[in-house]
Protein backbone atom coordinates (compact mmCIF):
# COMPACT_ATOMS: atom_id res chain seq x y z
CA UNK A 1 197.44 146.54 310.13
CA UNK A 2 194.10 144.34 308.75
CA UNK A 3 193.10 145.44 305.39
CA UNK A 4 189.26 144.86 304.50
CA UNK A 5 188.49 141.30 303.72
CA UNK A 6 189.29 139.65 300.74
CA UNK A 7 188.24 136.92 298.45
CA UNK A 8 190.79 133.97 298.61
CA UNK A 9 191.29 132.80 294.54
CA UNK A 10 194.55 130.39 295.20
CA UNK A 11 193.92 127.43 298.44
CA UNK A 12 196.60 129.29 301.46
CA UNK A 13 197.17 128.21 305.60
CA UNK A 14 195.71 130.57 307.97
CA UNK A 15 199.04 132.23 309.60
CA UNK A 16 196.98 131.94 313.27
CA UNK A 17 195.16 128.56 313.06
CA UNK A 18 196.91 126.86 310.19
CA UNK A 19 193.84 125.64 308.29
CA UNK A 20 193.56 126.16 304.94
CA UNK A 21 191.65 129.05 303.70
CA UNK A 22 189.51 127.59 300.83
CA UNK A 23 188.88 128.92 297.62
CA UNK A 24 186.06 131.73 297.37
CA UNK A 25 186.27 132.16 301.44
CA UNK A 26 186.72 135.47 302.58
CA UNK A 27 190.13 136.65 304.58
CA UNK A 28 192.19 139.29 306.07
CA UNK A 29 195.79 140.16 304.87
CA UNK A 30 197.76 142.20 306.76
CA UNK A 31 199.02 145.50 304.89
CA UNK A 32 202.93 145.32 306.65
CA UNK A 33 203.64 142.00 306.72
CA UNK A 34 201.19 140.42 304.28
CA UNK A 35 199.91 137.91 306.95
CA UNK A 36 196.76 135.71 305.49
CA UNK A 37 194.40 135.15 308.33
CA UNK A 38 190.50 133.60 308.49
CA UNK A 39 188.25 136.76 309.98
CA UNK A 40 187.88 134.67 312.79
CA UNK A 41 191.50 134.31 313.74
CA UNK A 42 192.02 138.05 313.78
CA UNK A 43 191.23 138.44 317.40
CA UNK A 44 193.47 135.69 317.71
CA UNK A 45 196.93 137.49 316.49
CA UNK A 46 199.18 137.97 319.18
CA UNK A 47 199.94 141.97 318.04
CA UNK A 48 199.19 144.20 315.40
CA UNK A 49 202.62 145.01 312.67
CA UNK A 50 204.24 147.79 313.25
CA UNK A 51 205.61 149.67 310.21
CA UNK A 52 208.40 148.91 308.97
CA UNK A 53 211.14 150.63 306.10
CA UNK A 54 211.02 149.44 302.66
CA UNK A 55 213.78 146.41 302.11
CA UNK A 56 214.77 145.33 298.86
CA UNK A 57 212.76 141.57 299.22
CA UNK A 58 215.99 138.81 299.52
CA UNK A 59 216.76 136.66 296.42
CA UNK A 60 214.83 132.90 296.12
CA UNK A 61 218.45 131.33 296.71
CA UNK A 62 221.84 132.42 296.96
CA UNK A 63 224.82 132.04 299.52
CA UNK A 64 224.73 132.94 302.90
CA UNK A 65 226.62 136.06 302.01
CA UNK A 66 223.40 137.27 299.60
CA UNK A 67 221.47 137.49 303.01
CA UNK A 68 223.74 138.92 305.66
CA UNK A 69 223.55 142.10 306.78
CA UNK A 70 225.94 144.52 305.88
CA UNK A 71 227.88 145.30 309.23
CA UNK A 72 228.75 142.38 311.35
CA UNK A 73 228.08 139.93 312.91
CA UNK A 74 227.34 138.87 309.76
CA UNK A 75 223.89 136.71 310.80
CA UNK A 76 220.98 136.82 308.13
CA UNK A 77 217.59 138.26 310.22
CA UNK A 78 215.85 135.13 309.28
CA UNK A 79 217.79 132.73 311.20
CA UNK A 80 218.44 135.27 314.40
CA UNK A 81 214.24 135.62 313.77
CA UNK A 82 213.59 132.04 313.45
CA UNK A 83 216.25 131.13 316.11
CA UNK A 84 214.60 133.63 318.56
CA UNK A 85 211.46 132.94 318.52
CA UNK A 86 212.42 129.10 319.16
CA UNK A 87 214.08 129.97 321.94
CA UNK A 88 211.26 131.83 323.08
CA UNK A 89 208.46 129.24 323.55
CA UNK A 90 210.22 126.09 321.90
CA UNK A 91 212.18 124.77 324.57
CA UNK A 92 210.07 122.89 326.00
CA UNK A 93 208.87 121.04 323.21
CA UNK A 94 209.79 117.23 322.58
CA UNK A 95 211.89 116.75 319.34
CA UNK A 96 213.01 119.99 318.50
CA UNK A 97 214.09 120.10 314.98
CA UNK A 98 213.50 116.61 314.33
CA UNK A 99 209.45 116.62 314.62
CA UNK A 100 208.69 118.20 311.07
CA UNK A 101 206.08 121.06 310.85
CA UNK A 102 203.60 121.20 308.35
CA UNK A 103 205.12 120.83 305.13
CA UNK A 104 202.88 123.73 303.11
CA UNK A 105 202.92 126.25 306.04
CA UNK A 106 206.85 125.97 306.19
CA UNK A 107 207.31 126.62 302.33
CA UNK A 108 204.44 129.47 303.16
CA UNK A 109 206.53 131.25 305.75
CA UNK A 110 209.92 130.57 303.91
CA UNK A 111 208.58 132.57 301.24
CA UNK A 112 206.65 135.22 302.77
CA UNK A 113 210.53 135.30 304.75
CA UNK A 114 212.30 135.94 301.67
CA UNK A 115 210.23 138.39 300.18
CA UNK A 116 210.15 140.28 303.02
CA UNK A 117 213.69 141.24 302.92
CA UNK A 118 215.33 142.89 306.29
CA UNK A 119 211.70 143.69 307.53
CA UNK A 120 210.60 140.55 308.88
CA UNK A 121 206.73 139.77 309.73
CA UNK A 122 206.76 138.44 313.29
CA UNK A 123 206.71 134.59 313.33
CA UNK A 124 204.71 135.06 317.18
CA UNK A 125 201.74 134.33 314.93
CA UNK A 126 203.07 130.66 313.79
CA UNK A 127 201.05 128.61 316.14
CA UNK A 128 203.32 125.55 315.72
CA UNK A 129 206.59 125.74 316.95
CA UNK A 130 207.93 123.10 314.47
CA UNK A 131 206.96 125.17 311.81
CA UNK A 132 209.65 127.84 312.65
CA UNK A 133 212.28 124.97 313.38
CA UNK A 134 211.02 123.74 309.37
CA UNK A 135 211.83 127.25 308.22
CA UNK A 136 215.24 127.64 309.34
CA UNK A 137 216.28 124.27 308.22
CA UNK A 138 214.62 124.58 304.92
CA UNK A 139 216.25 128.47 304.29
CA UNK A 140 219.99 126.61 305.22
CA UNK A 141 219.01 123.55 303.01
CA UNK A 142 218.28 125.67 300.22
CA UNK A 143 221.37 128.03 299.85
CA UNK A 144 223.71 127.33 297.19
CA UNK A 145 226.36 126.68 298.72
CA UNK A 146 225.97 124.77 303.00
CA UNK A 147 227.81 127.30 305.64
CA UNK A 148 230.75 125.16 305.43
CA UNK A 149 231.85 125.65 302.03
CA UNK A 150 232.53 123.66 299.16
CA UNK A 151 236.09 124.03 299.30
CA UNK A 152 236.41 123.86 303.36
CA UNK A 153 234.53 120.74 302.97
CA UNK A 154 237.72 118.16 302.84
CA UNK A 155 239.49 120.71 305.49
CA UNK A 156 236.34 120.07 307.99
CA UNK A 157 236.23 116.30 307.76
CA UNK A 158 239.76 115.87 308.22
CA UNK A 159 239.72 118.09 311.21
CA UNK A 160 236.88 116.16 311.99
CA UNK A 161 239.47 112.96 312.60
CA UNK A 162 237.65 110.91 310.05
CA UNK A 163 238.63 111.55 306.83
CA UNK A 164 240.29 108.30 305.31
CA UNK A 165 242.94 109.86 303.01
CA UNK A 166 246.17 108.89 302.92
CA UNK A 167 248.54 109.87 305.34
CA UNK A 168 251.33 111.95 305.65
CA UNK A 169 254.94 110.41 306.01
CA UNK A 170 256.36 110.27 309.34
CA UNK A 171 257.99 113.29 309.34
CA UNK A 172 254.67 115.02 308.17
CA UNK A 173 253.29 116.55 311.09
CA UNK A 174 249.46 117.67 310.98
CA UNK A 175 249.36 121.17 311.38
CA UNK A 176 245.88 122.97 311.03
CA UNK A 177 247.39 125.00 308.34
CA UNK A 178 248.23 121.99 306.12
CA UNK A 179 244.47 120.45 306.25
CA UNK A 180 243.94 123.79 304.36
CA UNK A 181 246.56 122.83 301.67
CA UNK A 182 245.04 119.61 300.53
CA UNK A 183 246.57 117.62 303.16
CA UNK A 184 245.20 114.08 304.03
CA UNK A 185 246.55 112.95 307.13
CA UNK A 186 243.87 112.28 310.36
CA UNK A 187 243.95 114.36 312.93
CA UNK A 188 245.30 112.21 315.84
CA UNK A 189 243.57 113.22 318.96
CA UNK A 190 240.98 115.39 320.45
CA UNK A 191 243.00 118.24 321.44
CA UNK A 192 244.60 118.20 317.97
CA UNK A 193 241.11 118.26 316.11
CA UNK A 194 239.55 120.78 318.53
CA UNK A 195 243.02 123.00 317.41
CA UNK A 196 242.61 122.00 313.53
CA UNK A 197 238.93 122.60 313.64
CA UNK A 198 239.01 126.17 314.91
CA UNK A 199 241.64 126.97 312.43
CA UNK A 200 239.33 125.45 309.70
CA UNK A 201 236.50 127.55 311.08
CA UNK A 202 238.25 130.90 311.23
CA UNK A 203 239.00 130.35 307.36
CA UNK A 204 235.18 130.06 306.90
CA UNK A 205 233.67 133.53 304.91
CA UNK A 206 232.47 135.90 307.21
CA UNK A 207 228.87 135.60 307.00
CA UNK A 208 229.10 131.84 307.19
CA UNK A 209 231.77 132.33 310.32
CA UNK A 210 229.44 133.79 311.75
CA UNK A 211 226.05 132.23 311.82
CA UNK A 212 227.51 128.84 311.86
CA UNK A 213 229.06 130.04 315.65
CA UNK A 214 225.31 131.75 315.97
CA UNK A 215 223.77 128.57 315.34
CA UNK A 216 226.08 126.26 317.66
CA UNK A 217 225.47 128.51 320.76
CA UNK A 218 221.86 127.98 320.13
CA UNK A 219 221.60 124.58 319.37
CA UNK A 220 224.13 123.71 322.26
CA UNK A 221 221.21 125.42 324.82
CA UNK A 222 218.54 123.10 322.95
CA UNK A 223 220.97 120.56 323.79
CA UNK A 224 220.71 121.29 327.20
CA UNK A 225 216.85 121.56 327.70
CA UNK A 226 215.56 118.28 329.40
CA UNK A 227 212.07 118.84 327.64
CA UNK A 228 213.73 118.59 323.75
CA UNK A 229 215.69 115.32 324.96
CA UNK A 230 217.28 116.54 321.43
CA UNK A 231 220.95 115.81 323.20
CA UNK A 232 224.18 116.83 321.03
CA UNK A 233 223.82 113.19 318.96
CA UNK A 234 220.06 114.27 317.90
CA UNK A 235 220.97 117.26 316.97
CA UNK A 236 224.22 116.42 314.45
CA UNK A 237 222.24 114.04 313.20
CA UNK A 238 219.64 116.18 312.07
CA UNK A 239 221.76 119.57 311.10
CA UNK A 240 224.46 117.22 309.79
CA UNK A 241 223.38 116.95 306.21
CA UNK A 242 222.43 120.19 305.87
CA UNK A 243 225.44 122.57 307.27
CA UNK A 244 227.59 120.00 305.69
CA UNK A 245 226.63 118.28 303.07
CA UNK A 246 228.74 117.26 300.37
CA UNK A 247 231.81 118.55 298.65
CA UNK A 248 229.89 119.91 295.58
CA UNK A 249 226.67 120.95 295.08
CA UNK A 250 225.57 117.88 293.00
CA UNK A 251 227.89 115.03 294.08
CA UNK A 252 227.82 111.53 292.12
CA UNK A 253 227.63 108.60 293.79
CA UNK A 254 231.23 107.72 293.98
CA UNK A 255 231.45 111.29 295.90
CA UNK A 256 228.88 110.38 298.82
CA UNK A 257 230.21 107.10 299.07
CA UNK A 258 234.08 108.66 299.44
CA UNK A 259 232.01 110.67 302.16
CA UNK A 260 231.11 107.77 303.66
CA UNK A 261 233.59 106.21 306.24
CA UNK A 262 235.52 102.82 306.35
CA UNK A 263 234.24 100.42 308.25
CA UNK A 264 238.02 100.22 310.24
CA UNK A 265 237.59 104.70 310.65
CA UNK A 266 234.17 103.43 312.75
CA UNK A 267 236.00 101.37 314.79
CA UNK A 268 239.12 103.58 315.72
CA UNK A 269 236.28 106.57 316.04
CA UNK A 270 234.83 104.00 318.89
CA UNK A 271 238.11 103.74 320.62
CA UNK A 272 239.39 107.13 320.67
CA UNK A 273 235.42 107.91 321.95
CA UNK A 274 234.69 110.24 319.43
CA UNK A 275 230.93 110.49 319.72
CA UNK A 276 229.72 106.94 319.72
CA UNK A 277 226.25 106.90 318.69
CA UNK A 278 227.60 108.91 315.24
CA UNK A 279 228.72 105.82 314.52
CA UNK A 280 225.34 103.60 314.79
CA UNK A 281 225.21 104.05 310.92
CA UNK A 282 228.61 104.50 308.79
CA UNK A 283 226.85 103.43 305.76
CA UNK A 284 224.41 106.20 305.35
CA UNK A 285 225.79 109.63 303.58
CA UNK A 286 224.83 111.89 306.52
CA UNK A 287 227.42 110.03 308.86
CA UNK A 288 230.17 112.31 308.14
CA UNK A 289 228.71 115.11 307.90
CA UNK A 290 226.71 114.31 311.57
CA UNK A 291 230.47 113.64 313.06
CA UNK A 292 231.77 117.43 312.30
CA UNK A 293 228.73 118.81 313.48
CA UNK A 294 229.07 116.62 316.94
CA UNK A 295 232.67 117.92 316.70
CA UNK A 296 231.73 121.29 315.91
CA UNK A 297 229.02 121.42 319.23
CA UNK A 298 231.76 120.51 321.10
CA UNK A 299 234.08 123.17 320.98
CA UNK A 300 234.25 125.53 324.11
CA UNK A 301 231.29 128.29 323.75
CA UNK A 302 233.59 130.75 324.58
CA UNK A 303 234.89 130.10 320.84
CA UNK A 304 231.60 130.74 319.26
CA UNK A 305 230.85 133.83 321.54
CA UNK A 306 234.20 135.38 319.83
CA UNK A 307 232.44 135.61 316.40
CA UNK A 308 229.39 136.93 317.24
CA UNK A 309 229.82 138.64 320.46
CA UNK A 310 228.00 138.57 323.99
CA UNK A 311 225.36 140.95 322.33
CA UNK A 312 224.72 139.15 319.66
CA UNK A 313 224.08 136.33 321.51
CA UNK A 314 221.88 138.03 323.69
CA UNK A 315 219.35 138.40 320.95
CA UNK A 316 217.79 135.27 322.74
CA UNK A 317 217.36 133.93 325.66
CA UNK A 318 220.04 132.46 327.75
């Protein structure tokens, strides 16, 4: 819905073409969905807006909870928007999520996003791909809190296998429901991590529950497109950081570097062959956190689908 052109006062991208729209130029801004366009990329947008209810616009930051929907599964419409489209026409495109889109038209779209509330423009009119990818990482990056929570934090590494803490005594058996207790015993085997990480995940809030399982079914199937070659090892290494994190919002350095692995955890990860490219770097911060989300990825799909349902799911291609 084009309104008549306008007079551009502050330098924005074209939502077609990308350029920049230059101070004094004329443009067209669409009434529903406030999309900023040069006149000659109007023919160029893929459909018009249809209207849409009034939403109260979503707040600048917040927990994942702030923009869930009411009635579950509990997935915000930006990252089931985001993560469709991507699916859509991204999966055939070489280093999904880890080629960066341009930097001003993801902060652009983030925004327009989040003032936009539940009615979300279309993001069909992003021309680049990796600008959508940019979005979604940037909206998880910037909540207050990652999807696994401050205080799951210690639960998930340990369930993980690879945090260093002491151990129990020999009578202390690991249960999941002990990691939850501020245990600090390693979880000895696959099976027994698999176990204590779906315990840790089902103790996750409900919006966070939720949209982490959304976001493993969809990043296992980017996994599994040839054309990415983003494999389950690019892919942790990427979302590590930033749907794990650290234990605290602002963590000193003697926090990241109790984050950071032994050099003797590396080596027992390597024999038990627990994802052995994770381990290429167990000096850098975002080693950890890269290990639960290989972990994570490797659970059985059928344990994701239980949170968020077959039609859920289905909200993008298969």
């Amino acid at each position: 819905d084009p309104a008549p052109s306008l007079q551009v006062i502050r330098p924005e991208p074209c939502g077609v073409c990308g350029s920049r729209i230059r101070f004094g130029k004329a443009a067209v801004k669409c009434r529903q969905c406030q999309l900023l366009l040069h006149p000659k990329c109007r023919e160029q947008c893929p459909s018009l807006c249809m209207p849409r209810p009034h939403r109260h616009a979503w707040p600048r930051e917040g927990v994942l909870a702030d923009f869930a929907p009411p009635t579950p599964p509990l997935v915000p419409a930006l990252v089931v928007q985001c993560v469709t489209e991507v699916e859509t026409r991204g999966l055939t495109e070489t280093g999904l999520y880890r080629v960066p889109g341009a930097e001003q038209l993801v902060r652009e779209w983030k925004r327009r996003l989040l003032r936009a509330g539940g009615a979300l423009p279309a993001l069909s009119s992003v021309a680049d791909i990796h600008v959508v990818c940019g979005v979604l990482k940037d909206f998880l990056r910037g909540l207050k809190e990652p999807l696994v929570t401050f205080s799951l934090h210690p639960a998930f590494l340990q369930a993980a296998g690879e945090w260093g803490g002491p151990k129990l005594g020999r009578e202390g058996a690991a249960s999941p429901l002990t990691l939850l207790h501020g245990a600090t015993t390693d979880i000895p085997d696959d099976a027994a991590c698999s176990t204590a990480l779906c315990h840790v995940v089902s103790k996750l809030p409900p919006a966070n529950r939720d949209t982490l399982a959304f976001l493993m079914l969809h990043l296992l199937r980017v996994s599994r497109s040839p054309d990415c070659k983003m494999d389950v090892l690019n892919l942790s290494r990427v979302f590590g950081p930033t749907l794990v994190g650290h234990s605290s919002a602002n963590p000193t350095p003697l926090a990241v570097m109790e984050d950071t692995p032994r050099q003797s955890k590396v080596r027992a990860s390597l024999r038990h062959g627990c994802c052995p490219g994770c381990c290429q770097h167990p000096h850098t911060p975002s080693f950890l956190p890269a290990q639960v989300v290989a972990r994570l990825l490797s659970l059985p799909p059928d344990f994701w689908r239980g949170f968020v349902g077959t039609e859920q799911e289905n909200l993008v291609p298969t």
